[in-house]
C-alpha atoms as a PDB file:
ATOM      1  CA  UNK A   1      12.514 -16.819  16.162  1.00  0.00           C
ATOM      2  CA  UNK A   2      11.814 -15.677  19.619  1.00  0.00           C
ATOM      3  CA  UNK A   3       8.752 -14.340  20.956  1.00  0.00           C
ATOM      4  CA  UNK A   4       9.523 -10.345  21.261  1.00  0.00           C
ATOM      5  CA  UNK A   5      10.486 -10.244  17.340  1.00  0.00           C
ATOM      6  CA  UNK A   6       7.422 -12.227  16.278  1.00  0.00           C
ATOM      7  CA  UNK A   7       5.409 -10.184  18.496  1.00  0.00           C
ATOM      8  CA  UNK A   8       7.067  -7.025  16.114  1.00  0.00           C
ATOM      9  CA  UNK A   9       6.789  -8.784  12.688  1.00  0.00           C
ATOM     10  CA  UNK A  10       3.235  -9.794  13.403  1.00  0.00           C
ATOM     11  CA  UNK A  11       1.559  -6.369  13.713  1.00  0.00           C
ATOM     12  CA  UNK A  12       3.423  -4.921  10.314  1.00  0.00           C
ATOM     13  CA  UNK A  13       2.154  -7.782   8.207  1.00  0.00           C
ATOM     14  CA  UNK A  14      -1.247  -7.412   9.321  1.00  0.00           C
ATOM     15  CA  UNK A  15      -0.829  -3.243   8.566  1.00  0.00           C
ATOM     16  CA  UNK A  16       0.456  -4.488   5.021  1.00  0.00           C
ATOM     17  CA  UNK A  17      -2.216  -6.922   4.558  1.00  0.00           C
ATOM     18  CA  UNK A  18      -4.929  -4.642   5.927  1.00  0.00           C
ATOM     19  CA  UNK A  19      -3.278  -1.629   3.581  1.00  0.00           C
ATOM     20  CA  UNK A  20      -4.145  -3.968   0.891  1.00  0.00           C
ATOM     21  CA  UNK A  21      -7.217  -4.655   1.548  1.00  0.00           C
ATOM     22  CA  UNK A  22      -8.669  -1.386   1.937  1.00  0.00           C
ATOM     23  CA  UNK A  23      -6.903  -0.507  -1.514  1.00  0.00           C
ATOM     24  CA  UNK A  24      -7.886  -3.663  -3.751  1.00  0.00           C
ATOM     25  CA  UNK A  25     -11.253  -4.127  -1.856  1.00  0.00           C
ATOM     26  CA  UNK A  26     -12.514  -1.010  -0.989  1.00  0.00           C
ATOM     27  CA  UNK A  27     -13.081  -2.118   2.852  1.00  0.00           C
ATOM     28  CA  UNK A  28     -13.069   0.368   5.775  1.00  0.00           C
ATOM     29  CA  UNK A  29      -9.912   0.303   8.129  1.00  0.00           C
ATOM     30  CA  UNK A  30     -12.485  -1.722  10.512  1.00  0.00           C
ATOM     31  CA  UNK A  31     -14.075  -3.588   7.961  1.00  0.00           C
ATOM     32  CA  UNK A  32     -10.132  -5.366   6.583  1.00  0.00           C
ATOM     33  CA  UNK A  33      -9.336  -5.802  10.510  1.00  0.00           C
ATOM     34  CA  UNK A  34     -12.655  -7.973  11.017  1.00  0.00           C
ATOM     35  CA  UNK A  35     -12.010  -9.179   7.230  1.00  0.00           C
ATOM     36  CA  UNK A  36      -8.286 -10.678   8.380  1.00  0.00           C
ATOM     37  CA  UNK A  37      -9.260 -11.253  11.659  1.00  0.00           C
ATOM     38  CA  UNK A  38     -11.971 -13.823  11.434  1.00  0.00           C
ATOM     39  CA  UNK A  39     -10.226 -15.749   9.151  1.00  0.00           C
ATOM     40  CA  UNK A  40      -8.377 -19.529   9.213  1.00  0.00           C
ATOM     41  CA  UNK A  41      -5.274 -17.585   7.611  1.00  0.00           C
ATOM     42  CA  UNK A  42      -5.197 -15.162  10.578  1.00  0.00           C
ATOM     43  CA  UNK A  43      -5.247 -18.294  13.151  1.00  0.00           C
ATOM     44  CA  UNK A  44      -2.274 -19.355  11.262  1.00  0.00           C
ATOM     45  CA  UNK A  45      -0.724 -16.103  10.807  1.00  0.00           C
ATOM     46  CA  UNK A  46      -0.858 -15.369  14.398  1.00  0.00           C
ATOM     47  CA  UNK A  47       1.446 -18.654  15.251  1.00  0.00           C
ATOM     48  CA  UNK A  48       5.039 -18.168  14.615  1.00  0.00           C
ATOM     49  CA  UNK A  49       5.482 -21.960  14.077  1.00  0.00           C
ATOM     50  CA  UNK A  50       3.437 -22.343  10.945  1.00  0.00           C
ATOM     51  CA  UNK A  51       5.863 -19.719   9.683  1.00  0.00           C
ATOM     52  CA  UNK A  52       2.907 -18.057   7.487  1.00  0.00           C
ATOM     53  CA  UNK A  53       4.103 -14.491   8.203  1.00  0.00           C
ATOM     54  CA  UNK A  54       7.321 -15.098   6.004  1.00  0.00           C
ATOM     55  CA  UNK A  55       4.560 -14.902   2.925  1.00  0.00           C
ATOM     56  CA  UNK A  56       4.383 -11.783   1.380  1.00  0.00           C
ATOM     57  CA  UNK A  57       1.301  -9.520   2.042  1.00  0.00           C
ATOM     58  CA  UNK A  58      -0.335 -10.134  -1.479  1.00  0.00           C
ATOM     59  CA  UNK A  59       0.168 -13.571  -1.030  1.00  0.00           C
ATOM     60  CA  UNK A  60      -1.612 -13.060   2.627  1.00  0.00           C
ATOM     61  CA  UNK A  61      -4.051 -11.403   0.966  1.00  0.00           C
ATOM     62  CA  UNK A  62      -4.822 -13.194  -2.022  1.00  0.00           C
ATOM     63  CA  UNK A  63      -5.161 -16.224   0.089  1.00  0.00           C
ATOM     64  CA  UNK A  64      -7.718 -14.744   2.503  1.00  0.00           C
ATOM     65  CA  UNK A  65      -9.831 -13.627  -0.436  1.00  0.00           C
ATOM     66  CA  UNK A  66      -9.629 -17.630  -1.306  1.00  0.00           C
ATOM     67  CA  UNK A  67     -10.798 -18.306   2.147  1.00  0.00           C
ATOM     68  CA  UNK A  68     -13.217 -15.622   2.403  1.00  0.00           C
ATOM     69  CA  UNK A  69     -15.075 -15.333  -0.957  1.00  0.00           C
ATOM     70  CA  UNK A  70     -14.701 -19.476  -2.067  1.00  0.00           C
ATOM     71  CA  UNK A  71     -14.432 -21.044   0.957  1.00  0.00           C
ATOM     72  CA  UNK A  72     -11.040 -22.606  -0.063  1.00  0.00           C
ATOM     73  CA  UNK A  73      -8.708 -22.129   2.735  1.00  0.00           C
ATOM     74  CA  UNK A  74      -5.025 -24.060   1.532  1.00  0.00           C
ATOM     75  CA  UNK A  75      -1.869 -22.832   1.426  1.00  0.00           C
ATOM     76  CA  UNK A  76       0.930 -22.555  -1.280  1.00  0.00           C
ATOM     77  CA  UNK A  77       3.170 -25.515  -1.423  1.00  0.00           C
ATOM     78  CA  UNK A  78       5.860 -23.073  -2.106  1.00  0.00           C
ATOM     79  CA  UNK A  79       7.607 -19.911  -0.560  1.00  0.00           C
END
């Protein structure tokens, strides 16, 4: 994919992810940006060659909770 339409994808799976977040976890629109951002998953997220945005958001989002609340950062063998 080139650069300008990763550059578009990225920010709406982030807004999906973060939409999420504030829903399921009760976080502040602040608090699911710093939530996503300092996360392994994000570093992945934000590099179109791991091809990590093609996940769904829950998927995103269920795997940052991994990360984030037991320290298990892996991804799916699947998609």
């Amino acid at each position: 994919m080139d650069k300008k339409k990763f550059e578009a994808i990225l920010p709406l799976k982030v807004q999906s992810v973060v939409k999420l977040m504030i829903e399921r976890k009760g976080f502040s629109f602040r608090e699911s940006l710093r939530y996503l951002y300092t996360s392994k998953l994000y570093h992945m997220l934000e590099r179109e060659e791991t091809k990590v945005w093609h996940y769904s958001p829950m998927l995103l989002l269920e795997l940052v909770e991994k990360e984030k609340d037991q320290g298990i950062f892996e991804l799916p063998d699947y998609v």
